[in-house]
C-alpha atoms as a PDB file:
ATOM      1  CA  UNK A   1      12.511  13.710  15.663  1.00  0.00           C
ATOM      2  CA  UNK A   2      10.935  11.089  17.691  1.00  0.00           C
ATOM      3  CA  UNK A   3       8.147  13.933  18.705  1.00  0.00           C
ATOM      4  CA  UNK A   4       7.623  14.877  15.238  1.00  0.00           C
ATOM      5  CA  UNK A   5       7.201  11.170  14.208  1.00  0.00           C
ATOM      6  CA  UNK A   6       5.201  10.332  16.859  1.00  0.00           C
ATOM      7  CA  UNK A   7       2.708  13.419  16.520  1.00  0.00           C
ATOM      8  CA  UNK A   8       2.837  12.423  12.594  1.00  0.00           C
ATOM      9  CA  UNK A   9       1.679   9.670  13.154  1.00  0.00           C
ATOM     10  CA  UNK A  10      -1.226  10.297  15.394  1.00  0.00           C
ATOM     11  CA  UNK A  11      -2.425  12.583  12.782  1.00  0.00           C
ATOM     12  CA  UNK A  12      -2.199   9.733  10.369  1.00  0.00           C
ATOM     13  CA  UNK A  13      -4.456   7.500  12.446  1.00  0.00           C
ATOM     14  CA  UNK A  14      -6.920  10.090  12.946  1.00  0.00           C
ATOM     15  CA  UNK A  15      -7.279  10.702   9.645  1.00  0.00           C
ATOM     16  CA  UNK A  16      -7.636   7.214   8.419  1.00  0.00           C
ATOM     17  CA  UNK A  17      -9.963   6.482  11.152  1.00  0.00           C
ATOM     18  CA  UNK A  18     -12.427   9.438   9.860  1.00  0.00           C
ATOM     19  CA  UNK A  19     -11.987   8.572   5.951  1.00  0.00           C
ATOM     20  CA  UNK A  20     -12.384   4.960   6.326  1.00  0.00           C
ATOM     21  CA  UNK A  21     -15.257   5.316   8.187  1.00  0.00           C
ATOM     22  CA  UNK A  22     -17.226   7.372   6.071  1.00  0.00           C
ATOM     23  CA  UNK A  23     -16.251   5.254   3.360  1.00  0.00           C
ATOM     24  CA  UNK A  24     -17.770   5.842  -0.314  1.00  0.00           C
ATOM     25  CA  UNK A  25     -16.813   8.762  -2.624  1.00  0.00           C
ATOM     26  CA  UNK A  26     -14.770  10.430   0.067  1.00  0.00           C
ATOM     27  CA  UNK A  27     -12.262   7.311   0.835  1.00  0.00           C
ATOM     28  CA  UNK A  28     -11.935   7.059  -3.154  1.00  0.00           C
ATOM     29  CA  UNK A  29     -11.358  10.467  -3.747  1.00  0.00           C
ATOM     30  CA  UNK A  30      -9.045  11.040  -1.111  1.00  0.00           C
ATOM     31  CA  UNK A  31      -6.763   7.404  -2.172  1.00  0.00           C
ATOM     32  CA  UNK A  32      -6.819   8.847  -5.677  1.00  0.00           C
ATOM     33  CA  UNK A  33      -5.603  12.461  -4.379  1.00  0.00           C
ATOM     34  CA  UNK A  34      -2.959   9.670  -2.524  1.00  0.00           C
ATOM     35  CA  UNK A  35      -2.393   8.107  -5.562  1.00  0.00           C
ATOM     36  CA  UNK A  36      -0.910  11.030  -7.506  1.00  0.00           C
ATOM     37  CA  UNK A  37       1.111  12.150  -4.760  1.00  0.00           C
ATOM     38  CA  UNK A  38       2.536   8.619  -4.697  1.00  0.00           C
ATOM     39  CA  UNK A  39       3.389   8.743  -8.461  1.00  0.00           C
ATOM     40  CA  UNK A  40       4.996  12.187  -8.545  1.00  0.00           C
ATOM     41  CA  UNK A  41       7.660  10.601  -5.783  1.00  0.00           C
ATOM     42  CA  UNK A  42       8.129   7.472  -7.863  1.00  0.00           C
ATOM     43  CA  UNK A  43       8.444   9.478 -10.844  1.00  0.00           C
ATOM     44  CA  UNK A  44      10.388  11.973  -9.684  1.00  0.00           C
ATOM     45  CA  UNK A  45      13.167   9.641  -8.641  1.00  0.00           C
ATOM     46  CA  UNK A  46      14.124   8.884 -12.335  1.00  0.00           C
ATOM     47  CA  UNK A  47      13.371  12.806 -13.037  1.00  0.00           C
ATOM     48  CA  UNK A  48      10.139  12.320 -15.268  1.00  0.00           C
ATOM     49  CA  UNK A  49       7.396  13.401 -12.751  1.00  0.00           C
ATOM     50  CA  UNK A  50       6.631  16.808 -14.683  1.00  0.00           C
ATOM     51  CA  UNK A  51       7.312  15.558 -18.407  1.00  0.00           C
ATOM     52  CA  UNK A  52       4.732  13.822 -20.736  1.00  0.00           C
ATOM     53  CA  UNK A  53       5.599  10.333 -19.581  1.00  0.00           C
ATOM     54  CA  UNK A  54       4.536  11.174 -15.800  1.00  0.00           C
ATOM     55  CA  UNK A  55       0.996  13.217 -17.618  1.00  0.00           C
ATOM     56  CA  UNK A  56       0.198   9.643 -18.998  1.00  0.00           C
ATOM     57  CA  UNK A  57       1.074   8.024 -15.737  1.00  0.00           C
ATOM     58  CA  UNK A  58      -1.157  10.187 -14.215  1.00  0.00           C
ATOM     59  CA  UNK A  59      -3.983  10.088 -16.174  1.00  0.00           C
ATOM     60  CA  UNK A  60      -3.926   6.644 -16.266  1.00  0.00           C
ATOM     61  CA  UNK A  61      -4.605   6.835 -12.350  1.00  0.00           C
ATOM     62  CA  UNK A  62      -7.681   9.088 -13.143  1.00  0.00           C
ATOM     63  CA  UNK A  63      -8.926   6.703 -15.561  1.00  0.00           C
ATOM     64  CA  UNK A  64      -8.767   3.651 -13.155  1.00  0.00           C
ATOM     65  CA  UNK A  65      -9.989   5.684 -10.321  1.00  0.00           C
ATOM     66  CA  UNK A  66     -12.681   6.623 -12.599  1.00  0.00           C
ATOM     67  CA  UNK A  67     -13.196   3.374 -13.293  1.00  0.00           C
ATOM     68  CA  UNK A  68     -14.212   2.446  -9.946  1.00  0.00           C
ATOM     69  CA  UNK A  69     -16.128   5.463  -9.531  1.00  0.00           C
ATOM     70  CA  UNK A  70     -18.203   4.266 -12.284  1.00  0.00           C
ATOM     71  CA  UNK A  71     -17.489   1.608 -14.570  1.00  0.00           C
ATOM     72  CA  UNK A  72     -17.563   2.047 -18.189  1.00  0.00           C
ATOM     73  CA  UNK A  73     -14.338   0.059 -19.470  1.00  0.00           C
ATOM     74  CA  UNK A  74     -15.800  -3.426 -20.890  1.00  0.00           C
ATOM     75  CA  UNK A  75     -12.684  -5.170 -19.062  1.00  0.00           C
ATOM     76  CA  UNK A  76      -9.437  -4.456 -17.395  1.00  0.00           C
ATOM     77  CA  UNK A  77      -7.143  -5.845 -19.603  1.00  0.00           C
ATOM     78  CA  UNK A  78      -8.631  -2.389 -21.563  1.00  0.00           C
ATOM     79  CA  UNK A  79      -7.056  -0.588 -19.332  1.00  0.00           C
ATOM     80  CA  UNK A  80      -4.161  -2.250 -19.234  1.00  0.00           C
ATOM     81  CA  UNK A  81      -3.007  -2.516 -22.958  1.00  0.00           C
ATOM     82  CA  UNK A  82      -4.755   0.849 -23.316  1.00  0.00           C
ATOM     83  CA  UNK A  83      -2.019   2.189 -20.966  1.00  0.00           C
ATOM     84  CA  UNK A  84       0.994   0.702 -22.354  1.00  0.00           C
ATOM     85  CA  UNK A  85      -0.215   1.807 -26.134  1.00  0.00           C
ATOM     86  CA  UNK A  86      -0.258   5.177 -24.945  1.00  0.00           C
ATOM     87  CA  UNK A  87       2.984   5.266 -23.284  1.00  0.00           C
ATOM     88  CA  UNK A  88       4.677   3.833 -26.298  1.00  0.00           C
ATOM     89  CA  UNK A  89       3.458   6.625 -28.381  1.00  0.00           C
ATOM     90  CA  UNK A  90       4.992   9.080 -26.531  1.00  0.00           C
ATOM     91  CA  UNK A  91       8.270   6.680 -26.014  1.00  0.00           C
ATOM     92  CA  UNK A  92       8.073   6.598 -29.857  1.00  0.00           C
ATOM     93  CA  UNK A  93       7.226  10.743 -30.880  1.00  0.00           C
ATOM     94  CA  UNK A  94       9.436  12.028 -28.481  1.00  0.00           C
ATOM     95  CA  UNK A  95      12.253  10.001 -28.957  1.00  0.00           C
ATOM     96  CA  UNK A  96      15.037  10.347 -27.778  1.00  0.00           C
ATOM     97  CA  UNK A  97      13.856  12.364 -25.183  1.00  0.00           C
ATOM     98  CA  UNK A  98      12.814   9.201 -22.278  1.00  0.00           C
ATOM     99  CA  UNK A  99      14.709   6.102 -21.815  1.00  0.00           C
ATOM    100  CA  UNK A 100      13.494   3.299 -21.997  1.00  0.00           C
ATOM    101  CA  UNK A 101      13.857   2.872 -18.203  1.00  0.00           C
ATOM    102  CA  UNK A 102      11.561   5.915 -17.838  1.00  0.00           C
ATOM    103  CA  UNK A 103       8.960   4.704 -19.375  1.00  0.00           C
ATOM    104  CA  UNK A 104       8.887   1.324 -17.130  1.00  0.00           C
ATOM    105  CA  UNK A 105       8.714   3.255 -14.096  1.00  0.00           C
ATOM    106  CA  UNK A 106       5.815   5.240 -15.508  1.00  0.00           C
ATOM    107  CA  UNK A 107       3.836   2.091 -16.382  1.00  0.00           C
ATOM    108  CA  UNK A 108       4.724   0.262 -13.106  1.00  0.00           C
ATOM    109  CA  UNK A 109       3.888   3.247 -11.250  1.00  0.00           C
ATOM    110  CA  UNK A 110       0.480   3.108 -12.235  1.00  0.00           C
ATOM    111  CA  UNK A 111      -0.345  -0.506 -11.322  1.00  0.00           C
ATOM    112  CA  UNK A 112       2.428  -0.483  -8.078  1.00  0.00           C
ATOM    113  CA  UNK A 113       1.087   2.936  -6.759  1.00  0.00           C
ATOM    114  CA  UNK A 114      -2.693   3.991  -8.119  1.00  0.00           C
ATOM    115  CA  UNK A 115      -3.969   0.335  -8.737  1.00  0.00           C
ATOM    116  CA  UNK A 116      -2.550  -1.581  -5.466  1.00  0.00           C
ATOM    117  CA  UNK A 117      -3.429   1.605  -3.140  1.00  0.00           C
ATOM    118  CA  UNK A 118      -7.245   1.269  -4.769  1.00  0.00           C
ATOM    119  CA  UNK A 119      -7.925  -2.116  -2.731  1.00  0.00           C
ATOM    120  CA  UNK A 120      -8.536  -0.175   0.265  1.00  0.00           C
ATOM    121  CA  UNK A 121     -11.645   1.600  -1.022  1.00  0.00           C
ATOM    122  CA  UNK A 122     -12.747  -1.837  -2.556  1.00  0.00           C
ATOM    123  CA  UNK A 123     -12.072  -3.920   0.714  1.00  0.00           C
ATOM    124  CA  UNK A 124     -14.157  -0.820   2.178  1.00  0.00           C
ATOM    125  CA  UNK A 125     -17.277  -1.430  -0.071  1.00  0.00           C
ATOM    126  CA  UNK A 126     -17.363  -5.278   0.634  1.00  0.00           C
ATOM    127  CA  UNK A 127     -19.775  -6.908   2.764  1.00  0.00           C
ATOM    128  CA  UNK A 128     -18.572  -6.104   6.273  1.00  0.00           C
ATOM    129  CA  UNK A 129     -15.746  -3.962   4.628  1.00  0.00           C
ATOM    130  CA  UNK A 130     -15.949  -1.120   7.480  1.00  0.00           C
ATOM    131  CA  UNK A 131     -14.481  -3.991  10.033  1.00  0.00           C
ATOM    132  CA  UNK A 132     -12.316  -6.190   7.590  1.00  0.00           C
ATOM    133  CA  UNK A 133     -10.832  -3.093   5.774  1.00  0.00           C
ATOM    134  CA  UNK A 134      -8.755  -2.039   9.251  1.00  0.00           C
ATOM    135  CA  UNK A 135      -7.151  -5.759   8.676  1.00  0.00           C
ATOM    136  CA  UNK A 136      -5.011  -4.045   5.802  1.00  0.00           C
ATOM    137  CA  UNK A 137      -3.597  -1.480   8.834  1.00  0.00           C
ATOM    138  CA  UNK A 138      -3.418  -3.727  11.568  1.00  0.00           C
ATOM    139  CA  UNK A 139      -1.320  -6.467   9.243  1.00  0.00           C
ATOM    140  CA  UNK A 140       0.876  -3.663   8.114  1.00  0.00           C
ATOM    141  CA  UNK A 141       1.076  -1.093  10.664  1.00  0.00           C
ATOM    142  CA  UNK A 142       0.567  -3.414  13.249  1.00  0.00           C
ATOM    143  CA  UNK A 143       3.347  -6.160  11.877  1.00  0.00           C
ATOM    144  CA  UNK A 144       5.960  -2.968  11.633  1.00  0.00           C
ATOM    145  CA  UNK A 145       5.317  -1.973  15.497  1.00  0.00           C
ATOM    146  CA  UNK A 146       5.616  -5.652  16.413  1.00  0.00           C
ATOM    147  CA  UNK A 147       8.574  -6.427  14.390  1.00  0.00           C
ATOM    148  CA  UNK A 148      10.356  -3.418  15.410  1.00  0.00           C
ATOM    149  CA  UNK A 149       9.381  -3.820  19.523  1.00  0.00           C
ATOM    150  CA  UNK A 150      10.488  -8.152  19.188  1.00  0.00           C
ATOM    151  CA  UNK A 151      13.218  -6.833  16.843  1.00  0.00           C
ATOM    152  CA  UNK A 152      15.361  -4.525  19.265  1.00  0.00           C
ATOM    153  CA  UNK A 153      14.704  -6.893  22.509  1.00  0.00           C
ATOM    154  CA  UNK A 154      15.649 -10.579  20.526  1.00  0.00           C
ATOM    155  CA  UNK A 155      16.665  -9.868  17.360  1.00  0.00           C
ATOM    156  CA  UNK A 156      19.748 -11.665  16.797  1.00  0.00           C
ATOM    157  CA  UNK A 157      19.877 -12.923  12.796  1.00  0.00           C
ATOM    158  CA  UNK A 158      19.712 -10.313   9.831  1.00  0.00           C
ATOM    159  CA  UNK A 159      16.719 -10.990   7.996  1.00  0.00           C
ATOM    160  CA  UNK A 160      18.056  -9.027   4.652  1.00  0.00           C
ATOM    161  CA  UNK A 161      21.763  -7.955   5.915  1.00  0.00           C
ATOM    162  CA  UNK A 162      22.043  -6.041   2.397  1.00  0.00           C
ATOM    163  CA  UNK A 163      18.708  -4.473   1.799  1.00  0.00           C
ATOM    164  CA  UNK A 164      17.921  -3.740   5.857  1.00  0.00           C
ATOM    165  CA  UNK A 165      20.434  -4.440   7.801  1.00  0.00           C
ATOM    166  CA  UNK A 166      18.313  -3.645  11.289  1.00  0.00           C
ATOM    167  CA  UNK A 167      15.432  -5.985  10.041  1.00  0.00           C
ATOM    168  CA  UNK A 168      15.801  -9.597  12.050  1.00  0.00           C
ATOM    169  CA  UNK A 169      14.187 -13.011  11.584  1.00  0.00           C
ATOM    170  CA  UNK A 170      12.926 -12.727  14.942  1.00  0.00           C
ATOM    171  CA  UNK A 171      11.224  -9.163  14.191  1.00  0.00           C
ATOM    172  CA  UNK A 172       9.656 -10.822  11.072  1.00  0.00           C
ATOM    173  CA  UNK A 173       8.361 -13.483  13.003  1.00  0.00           C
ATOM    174  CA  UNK A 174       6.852 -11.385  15.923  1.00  0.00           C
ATOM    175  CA  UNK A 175       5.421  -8.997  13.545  1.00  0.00           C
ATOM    176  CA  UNK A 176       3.392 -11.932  11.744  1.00  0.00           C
ATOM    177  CA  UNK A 177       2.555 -12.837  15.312  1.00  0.00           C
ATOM    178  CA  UNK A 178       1.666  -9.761  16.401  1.00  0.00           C
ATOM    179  CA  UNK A 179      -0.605  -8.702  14.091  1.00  0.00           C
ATOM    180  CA  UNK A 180      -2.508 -12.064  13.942  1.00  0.00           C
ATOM    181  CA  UNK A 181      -3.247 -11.690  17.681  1.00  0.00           C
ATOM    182  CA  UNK A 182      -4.279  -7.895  17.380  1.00  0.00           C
ATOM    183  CA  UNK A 183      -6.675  -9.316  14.680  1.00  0.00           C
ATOM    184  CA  UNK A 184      -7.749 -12.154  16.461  1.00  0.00           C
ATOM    185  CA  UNK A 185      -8.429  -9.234  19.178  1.00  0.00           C
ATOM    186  CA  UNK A 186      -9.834  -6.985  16.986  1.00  0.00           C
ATOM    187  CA  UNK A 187     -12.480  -9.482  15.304  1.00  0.00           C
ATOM    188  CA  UNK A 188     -13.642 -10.824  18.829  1.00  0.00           C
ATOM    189  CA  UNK A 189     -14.934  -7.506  19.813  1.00  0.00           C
ATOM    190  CA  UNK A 190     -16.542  -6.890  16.699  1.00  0.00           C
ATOM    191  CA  UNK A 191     -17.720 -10.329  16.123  1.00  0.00           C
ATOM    192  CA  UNK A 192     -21.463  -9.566  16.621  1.00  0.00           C
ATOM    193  CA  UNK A 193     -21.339  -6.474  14.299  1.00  0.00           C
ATOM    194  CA  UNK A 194     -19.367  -8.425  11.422  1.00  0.00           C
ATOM    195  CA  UNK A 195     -21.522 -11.768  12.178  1.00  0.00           C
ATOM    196  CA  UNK A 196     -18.649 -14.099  12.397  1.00  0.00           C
ATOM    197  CA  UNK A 197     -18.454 -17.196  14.531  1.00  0.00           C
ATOM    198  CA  UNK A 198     -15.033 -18.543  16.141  1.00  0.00           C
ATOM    199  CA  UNK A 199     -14.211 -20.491  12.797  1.00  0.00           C
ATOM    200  CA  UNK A 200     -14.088 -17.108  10.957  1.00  0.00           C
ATOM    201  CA  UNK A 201     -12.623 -15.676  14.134  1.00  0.00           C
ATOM    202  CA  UNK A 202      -9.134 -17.430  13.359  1.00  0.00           C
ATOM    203  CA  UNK A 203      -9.517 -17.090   9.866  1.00  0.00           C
ATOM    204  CA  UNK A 204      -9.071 -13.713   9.650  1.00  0.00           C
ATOM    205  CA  UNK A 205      -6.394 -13.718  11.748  1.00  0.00           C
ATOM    206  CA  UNK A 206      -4.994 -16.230   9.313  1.00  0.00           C
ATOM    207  CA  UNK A 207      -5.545 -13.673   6.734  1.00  0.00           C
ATOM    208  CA  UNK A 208      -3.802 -11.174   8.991  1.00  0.00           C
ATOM    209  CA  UNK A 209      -0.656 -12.723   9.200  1.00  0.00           C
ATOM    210  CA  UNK A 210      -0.749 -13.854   5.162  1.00  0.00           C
ATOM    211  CA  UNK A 211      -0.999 -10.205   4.871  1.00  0.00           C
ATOM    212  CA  UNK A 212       1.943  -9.371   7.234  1.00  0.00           C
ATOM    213  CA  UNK A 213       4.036 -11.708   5.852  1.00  0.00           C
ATOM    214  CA  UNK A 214       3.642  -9.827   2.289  1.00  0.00           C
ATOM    215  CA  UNK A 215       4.110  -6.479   3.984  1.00  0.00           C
ATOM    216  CA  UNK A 216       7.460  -7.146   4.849  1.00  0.00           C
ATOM    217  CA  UNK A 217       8.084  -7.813   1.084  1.00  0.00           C
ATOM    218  CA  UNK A 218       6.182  -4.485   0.469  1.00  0.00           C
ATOM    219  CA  UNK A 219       8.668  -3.014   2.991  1.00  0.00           C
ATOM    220  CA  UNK A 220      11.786  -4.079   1.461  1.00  0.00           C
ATOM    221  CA  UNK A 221      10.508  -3.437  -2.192  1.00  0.00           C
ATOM    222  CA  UNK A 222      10.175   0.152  -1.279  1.00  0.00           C
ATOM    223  CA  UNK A 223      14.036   0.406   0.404  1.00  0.00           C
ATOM    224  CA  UNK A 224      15.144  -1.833  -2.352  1.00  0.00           C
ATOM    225  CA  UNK A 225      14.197   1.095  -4.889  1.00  0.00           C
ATOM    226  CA  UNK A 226      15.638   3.564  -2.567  1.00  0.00           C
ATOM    227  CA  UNK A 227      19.034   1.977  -2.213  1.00  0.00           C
ATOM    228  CA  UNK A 228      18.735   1.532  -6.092  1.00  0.00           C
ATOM    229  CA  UNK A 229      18.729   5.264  -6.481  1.00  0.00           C
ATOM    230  CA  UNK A 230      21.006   6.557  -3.801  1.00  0.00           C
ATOM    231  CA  UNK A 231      17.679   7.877  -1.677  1.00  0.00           C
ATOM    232  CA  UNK A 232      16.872   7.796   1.687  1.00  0.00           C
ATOM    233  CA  UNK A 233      13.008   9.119   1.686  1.00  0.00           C
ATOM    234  CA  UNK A 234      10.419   9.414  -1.168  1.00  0.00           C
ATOM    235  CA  UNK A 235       9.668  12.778  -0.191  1.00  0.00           C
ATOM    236  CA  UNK A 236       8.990  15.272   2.791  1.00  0.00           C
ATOM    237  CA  UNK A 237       5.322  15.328   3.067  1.00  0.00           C
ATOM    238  CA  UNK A 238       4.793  13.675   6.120  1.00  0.00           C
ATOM    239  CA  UNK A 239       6.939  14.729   8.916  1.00  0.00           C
ATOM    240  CA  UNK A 240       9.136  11.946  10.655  1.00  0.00           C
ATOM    241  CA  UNK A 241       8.257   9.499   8.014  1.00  0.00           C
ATOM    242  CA  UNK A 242       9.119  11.093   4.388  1.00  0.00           C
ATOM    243  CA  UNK A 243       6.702  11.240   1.482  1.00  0.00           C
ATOM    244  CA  UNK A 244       3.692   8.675   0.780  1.00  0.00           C
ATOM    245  CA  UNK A 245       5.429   5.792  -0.655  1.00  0.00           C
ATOM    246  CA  UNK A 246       7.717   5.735   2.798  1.00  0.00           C
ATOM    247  CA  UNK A 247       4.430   5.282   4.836  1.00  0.00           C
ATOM    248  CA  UNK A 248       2.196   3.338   2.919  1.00  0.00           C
ATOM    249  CA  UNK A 249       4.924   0.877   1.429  1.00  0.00           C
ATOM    250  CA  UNK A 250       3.692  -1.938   3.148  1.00  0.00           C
ATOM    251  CA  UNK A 251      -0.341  -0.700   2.918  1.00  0.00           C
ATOM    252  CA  UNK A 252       0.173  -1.011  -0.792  1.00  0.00           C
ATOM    253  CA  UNK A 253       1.292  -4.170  -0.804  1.00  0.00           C
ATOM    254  CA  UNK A 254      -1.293  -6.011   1.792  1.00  0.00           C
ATOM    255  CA  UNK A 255      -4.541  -3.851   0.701  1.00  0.00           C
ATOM    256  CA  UNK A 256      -4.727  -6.386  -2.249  1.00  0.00           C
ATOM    257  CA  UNK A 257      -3.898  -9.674  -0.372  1.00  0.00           C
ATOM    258  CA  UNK A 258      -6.475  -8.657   2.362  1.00  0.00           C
ATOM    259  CA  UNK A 259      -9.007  -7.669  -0.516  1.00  0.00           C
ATOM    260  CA  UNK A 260      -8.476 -11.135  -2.321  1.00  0.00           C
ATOM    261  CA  UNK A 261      -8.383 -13.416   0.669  1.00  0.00           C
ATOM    262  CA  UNK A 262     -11.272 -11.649   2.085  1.00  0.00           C
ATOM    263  CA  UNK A 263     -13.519 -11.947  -0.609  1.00  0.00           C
ATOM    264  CA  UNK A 264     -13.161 -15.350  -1.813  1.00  0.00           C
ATOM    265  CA  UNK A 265     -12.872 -17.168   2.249  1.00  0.00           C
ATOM    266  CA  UNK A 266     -15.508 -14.896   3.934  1.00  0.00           C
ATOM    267  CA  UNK A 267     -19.119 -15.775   3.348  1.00  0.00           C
END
């Protein structure tokens, strides 16, 4: 297992490094193509991922990703009531066919899956988005190596005894660590190409660690769900680690933090 998760995930990395670097219509499509396989496993948890609901759900995600692609709705709160009209239709005319539940889970898939997962491609097309995008992997993928490495050698006090029972305070707080010094790292040899002095230097890894902090929630969110349904993986797709949402639980989450903080505290 450990093989099979390790080779996974060497895979995983080489295929993120070659689709974030070439960027554009490529990194959208492919997060889109992510996107769907994300909603089917959300969807097919409350067994709705090949009915009409899950069609809207998923055609919602074309029409954001669309969206991006190029823009033609006048505003996103469009989209957004746009969505949940639609989905109430078919609540409505099939009724009693989906419960009420159902329908939730399509409509938060959309934002929770298609919508957070998009922020990578628009951290990518920033100003300097080929360097600050790898912040959204190095405070999520980086904070879960740290965590887990300070975690087994200190860890002493459950940070969520109920939800993760092998998470620790001390993990959390080496994670956040970690991660801010891999950025710190990570933005000092690529100072000259970004164009950043030693104030933005320490600012990203300030952003880094906001970003880790939220991945942890982004973490727990997903096994929260899990637990909620009697699961232990989202799906089989990737060996070692289970389907898309098991992997990028924590990406989802910190893609729009690092987005946000970026945009508005990096001139």
């Amino acid at each position: 297992m450990f093989k099979t998760r390790l080779l996974s995930g060497i895979i995983l990395v080489v295929l993120a490094l070659i689709l974030i670097i070439t960027g554009g219509n490529v990194l959208l499509g492919t997060l889109f193509v992510i996107s769907l396989v994300g909603l089917s496993e959300l969807y097919r948890i409350v067994q709705i991922e090949k009915s009409a609901a899950g069609v809207v759900g998923y055609l919602a995600a074309a029409v954001f990703y669309a969206n991006l692609f190029y823009p033609f709705l006048p505003e996103k709160m469009v989209f957004v009531i746009g969505t949940l009209v639609v989905l109430m239709f078919v609540y409505v005319f099939t009724y009693p066919r989906f419960k009420t539940e159902q329908i939730l889970v399509v409509y938060f898939g959309v934002f929770y899956v298609a919508g957070m997962m998009s922020y990578i491609y628009q951290t990518r097309m920033l100003e300097h988005g080929a360097y600050i995008v790898w912040l959204i992997f190095l405070c999520s993928w980086g904070c879960d190596t740290c965590a887990y490495c300070v975690g087994v050698l200190f860890g002493k006090h459950k940070m969520s005894p109920k939800l993760s029972p092998k998470k620790s305070v001390e993990g959390a707080v080496g994670g956040v660590a970690g991660s801010m010094l891999l950025t710190l790292l990570y933005a000092w040899i690529f100072r000259e190409q970004m164009q950043i002095g030693t104030n933005e230097l320490f600012l990203l890894s300030a952003i880094s660690g906001a970003g880790a902090l939220i991945s942890m929630v982004g973490d727990l969110a997903a096994s929260a769900i899990k637990r909620n349904y009697g699961i232990k993986d989202y799906g089989k797709l990737i060996p070692g680690h289970g389907g898309i949402l098991d992997r990028f639980d924590s990406v989802i989450f910190t893609a729009p933090v690092i987005y946000f903080l970026a945009a508005y505290l990096i001139k």
